[in-house]
N, C-alpha and C. Protein backbone atom coordinates (compact mmCIF):
# COMPACT_ATOMS: atom_id res chain seq x y z
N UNK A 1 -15.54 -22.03 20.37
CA UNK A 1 -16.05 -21.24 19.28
C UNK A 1 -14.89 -20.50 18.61
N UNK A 2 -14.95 -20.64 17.20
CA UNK A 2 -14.08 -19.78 16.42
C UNK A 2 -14.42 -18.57 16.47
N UNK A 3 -13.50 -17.75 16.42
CA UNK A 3 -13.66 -16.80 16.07
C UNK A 3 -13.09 -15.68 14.58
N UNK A 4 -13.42 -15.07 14.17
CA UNK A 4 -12.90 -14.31 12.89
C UNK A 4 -12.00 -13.31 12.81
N UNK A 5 -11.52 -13.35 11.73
CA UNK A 5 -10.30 -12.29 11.85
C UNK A 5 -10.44 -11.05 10.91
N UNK A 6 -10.93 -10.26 11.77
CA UNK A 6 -11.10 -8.87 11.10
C UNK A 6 -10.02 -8.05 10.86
N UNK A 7 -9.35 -7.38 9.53
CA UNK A 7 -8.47 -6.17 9.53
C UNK A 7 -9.02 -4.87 9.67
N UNK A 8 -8.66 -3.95 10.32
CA UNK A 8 -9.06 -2.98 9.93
C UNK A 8 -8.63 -2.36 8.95
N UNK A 9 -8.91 -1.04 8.45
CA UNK A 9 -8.50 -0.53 7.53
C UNK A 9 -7.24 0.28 7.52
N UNK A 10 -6.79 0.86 8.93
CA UNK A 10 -5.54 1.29 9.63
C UNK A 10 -4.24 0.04 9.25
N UNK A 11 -4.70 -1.00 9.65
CA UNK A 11 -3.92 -1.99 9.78
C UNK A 11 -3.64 -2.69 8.54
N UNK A 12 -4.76 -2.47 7.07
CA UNK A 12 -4.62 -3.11 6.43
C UNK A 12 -3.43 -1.98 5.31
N UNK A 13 -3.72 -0.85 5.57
CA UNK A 13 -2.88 0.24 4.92
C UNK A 13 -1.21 -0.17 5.86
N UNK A 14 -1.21 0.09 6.67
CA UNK A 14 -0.05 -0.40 7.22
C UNK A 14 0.39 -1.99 7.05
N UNK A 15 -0.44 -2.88 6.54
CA UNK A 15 0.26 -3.83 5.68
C UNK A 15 0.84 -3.47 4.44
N UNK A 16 0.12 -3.47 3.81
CA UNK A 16 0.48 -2.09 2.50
C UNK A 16 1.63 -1.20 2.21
N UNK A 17 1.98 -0.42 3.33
CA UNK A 17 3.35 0.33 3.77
C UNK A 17 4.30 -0.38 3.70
N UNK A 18 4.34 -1.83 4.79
CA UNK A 18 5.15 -2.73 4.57
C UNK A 18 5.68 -3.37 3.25
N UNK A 19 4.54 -3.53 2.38
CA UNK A 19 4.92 -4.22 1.29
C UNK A 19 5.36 -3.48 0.04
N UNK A 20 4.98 -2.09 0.01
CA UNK A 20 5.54 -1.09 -0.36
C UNK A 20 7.50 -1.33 -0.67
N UNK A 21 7.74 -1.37 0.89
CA UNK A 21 8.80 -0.60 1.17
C UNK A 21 9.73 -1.97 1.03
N UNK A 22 9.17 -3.25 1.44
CA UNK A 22 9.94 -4.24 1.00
C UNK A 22 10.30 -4.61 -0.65
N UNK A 23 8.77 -4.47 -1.05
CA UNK A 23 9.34 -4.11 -2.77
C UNK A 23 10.13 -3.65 -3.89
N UNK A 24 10.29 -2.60 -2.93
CA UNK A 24 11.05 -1.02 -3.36
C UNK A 24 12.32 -1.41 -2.66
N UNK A 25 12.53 -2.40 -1.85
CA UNK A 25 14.30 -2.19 -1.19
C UNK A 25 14.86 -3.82 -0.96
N UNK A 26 13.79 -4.66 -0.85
CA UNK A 26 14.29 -5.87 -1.53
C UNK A 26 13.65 -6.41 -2.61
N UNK A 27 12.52 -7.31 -2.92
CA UNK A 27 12.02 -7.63 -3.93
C UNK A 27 10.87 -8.07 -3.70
N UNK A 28 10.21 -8.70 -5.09
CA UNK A 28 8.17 -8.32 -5.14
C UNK A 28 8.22 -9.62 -4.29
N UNK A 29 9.56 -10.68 -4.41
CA UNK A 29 9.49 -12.07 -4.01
C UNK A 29 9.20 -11.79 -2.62
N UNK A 30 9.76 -11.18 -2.11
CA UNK A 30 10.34 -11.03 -0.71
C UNK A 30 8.77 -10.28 0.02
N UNK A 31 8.76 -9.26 -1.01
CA UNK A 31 7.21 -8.18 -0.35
C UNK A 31 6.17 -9.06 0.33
N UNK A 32 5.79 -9.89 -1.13
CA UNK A 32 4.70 -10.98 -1.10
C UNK A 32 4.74 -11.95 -0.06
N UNK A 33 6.20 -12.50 0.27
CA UNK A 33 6.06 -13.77 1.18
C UNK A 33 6.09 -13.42 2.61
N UNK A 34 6.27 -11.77 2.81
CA UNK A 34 6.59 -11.31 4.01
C UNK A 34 4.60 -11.22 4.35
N UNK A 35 4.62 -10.30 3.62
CA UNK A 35 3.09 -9.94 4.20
C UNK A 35 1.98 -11.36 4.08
N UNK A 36 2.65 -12.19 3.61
CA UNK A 36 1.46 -13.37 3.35
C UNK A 36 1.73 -14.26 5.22
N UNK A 37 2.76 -14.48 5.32
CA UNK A 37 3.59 -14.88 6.94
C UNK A 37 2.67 -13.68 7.79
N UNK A 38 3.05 -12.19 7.85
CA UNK A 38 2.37 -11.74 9.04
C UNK A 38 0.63 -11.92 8.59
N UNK A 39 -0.30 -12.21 7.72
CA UNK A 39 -1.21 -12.75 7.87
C UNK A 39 -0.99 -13.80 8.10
N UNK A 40 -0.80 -15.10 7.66
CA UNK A 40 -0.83 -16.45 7.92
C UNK A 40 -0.18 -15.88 10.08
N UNK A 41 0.21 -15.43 10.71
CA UNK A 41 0.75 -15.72 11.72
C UNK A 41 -0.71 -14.90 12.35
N UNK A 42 -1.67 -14.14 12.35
CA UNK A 42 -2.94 -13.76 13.00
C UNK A 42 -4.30 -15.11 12.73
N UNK A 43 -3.98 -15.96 11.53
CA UNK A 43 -4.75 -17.31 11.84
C UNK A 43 -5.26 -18.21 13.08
N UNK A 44 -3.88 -18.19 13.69
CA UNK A 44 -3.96 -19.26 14.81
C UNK A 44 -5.13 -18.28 16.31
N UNK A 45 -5.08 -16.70 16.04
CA UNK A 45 -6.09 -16.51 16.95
C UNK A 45 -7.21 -16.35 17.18
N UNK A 46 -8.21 -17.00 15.77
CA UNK A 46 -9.51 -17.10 15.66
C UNK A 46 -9.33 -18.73 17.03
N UNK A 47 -9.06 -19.14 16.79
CA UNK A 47 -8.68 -20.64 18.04
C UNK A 47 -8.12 -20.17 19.43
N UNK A 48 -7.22 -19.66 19.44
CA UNK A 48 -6.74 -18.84 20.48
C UNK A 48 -6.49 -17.11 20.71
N UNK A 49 -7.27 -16.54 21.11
CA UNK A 49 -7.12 -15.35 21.12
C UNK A 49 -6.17 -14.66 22.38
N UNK A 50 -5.79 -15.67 23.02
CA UNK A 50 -5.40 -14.91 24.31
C UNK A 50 -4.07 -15.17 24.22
N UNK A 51 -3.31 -16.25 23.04
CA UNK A 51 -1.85 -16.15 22.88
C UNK A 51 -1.10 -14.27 23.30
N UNK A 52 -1.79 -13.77 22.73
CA UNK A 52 -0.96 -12.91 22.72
C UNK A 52 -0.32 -11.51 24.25
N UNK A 53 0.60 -11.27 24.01
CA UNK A 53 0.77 -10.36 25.29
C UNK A 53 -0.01 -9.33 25.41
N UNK A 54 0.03 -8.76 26.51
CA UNK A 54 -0.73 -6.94 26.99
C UNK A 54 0.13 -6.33 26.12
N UNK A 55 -0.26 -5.13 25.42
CA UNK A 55 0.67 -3.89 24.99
C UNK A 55 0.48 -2.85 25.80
N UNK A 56 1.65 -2.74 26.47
CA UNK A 56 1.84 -1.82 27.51
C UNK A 56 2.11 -0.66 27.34
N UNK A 57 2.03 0.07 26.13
CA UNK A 57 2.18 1.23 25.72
C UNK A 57 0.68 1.89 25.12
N UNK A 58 -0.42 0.32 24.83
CA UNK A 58 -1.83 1.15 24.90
C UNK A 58 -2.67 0.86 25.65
N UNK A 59 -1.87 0.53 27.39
CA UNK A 59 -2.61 -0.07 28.45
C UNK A 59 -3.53 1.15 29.08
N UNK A 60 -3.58 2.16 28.91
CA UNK A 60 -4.49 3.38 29.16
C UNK A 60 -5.98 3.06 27.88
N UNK A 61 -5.82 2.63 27.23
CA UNK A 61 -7.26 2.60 26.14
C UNK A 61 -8.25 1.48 26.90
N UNK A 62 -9.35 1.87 26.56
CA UNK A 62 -10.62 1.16 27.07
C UNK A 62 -10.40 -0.22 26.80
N UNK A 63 -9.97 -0.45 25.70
CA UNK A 63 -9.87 -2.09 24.89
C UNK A 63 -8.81 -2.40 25.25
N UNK A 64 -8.58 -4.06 25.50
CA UNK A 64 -7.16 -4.36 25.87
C UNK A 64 -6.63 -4.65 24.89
N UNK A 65 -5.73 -4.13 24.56
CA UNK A 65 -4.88 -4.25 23.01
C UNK A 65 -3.68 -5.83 23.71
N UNK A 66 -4.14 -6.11 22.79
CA UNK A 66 -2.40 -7.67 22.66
C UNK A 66 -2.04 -7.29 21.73
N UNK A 67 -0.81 -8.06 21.57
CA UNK A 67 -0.25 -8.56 20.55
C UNK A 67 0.63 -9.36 20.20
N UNK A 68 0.77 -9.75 18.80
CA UNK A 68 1.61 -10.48 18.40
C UNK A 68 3.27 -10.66 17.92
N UNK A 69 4.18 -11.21 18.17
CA UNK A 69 4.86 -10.61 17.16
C UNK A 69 5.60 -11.46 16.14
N UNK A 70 5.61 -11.45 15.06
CA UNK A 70 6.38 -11.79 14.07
C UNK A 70 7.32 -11.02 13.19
N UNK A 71 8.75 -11.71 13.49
CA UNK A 71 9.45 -11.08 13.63
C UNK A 71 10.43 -9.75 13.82
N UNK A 72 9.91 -8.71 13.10
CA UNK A 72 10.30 -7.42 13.96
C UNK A 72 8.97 -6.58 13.61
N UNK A 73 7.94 -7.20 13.42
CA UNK A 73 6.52 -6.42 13.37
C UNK A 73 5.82 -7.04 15.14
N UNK A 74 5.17 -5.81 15.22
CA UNK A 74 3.97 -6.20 16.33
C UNK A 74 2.52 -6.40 15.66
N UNK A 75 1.58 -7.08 15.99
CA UNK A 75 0.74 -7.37 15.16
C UNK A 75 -0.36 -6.98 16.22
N UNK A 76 -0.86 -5.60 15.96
CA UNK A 76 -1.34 -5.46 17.41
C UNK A 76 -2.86 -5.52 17.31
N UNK A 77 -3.86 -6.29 18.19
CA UNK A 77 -5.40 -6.79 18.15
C UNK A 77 -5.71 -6.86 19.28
N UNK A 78 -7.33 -6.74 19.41
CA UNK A 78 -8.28 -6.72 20.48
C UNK A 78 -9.03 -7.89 20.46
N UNK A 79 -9.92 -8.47 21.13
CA UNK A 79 -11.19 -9.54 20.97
C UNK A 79 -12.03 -9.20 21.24
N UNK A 80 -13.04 -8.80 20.47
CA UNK A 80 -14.04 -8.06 20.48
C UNK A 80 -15.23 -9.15 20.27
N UNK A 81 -15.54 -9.33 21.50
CA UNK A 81 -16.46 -10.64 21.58
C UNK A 81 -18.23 -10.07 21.19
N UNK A 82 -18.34 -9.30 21.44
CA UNK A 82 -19.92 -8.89 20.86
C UNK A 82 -20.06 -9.17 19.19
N UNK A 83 -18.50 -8.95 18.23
CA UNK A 83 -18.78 -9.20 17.23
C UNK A 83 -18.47 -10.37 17.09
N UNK A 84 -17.80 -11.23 17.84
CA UNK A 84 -17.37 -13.14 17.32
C UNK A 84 -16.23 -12.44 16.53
N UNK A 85 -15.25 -11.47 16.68
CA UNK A 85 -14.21 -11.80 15.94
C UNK A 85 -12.63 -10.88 16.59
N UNK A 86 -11.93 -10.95 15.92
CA UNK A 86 -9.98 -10.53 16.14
C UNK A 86 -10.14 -9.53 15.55
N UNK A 87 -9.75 -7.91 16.33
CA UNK A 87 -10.03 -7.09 15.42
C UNK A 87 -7.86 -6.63 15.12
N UNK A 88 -7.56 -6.95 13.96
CA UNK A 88 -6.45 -6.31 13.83
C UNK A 88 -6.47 -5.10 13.63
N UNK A 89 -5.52 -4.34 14.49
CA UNK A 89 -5.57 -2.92 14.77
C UNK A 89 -4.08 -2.14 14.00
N UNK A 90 -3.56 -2.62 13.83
CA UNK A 90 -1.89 -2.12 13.67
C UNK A 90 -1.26 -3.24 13.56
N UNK A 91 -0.30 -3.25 12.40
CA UNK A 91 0.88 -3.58 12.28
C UNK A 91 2.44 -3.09 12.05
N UNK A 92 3.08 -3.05 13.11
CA UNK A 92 3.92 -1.93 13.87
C UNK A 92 5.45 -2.69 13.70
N UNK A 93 6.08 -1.86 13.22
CA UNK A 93 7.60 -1.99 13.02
C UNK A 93 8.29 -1.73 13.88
N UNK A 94 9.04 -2.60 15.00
CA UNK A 94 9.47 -2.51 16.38
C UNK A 94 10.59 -1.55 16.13
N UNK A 95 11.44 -1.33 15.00
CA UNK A 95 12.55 -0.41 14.91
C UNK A 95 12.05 0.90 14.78
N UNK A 96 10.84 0.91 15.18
CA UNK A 96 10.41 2.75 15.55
C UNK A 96 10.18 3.01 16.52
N UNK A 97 10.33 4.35 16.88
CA UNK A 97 9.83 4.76 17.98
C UNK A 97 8.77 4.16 19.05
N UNK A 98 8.90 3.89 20.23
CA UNK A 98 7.72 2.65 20.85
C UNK A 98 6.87 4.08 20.88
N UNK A 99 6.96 5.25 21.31
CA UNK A 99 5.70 6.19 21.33
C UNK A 99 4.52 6.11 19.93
N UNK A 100 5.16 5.66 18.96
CA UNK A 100 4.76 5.90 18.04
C UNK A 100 3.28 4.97 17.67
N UNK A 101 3.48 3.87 18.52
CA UNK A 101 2.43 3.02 18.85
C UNK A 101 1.34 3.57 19.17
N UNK A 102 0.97 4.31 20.07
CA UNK A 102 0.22 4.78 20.31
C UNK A 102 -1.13 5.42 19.10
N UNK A 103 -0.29 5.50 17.72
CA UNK A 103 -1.24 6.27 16.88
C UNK A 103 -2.28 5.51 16.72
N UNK A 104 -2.29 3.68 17.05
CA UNK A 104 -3.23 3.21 16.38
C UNK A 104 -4.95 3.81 17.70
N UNK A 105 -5.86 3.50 16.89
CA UNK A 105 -6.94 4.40 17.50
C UNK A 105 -8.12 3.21 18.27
């Protein structure tokens, strides 16, 4: 069974941030093809959801957070099987603080 790929709204603003800041410091070319890759790279886990690793920095939360990573983003999601779908939770810029992970909720 497939499953769906939900953004949240945390995660979809923090796509957003990203494309922001790539815009503003390299170009709209660059913004666009970046954030279209870290979506196109959460596709493959409506088929496989369990690719991804434990995140061991939100191994205390009720939900088991994985994630993904493409290239210096973490793409961080749950499988939330009561709804049939991938809930993306955060998309996290590994050159920060790892505490900082924690904000997603």
């Amino acid at each position: 069974m497939e499953l769906k790929i939900f953004w949240t709204d945390f995660a979809k603003a923090e796509l957003n941030k990203i494309y922001k800041y790539l815009k503003e410091n390299a170009s709209l070319e660059i913004a666009k093809n970046e954030n279209k890759k870290i979506v196109q790279s959460t596709l493959r886990l409506s088929k496989q959801p369990e690719i991804g690793q434990i995140e061991p920095m939100l191994i205390e939360r009720k939900m088991e957070f994985k994630y993904l990573l493409h290239q210096t983003y973490k793409i961080i999601y749950w499988v939330n099987f009561k709804q049939n779908r991938i809930e993306i939770m955060d998309v996290f810029e590994t050159y920060q603080q790892p505490k900082k992970i924690k904000r997603t909720k």
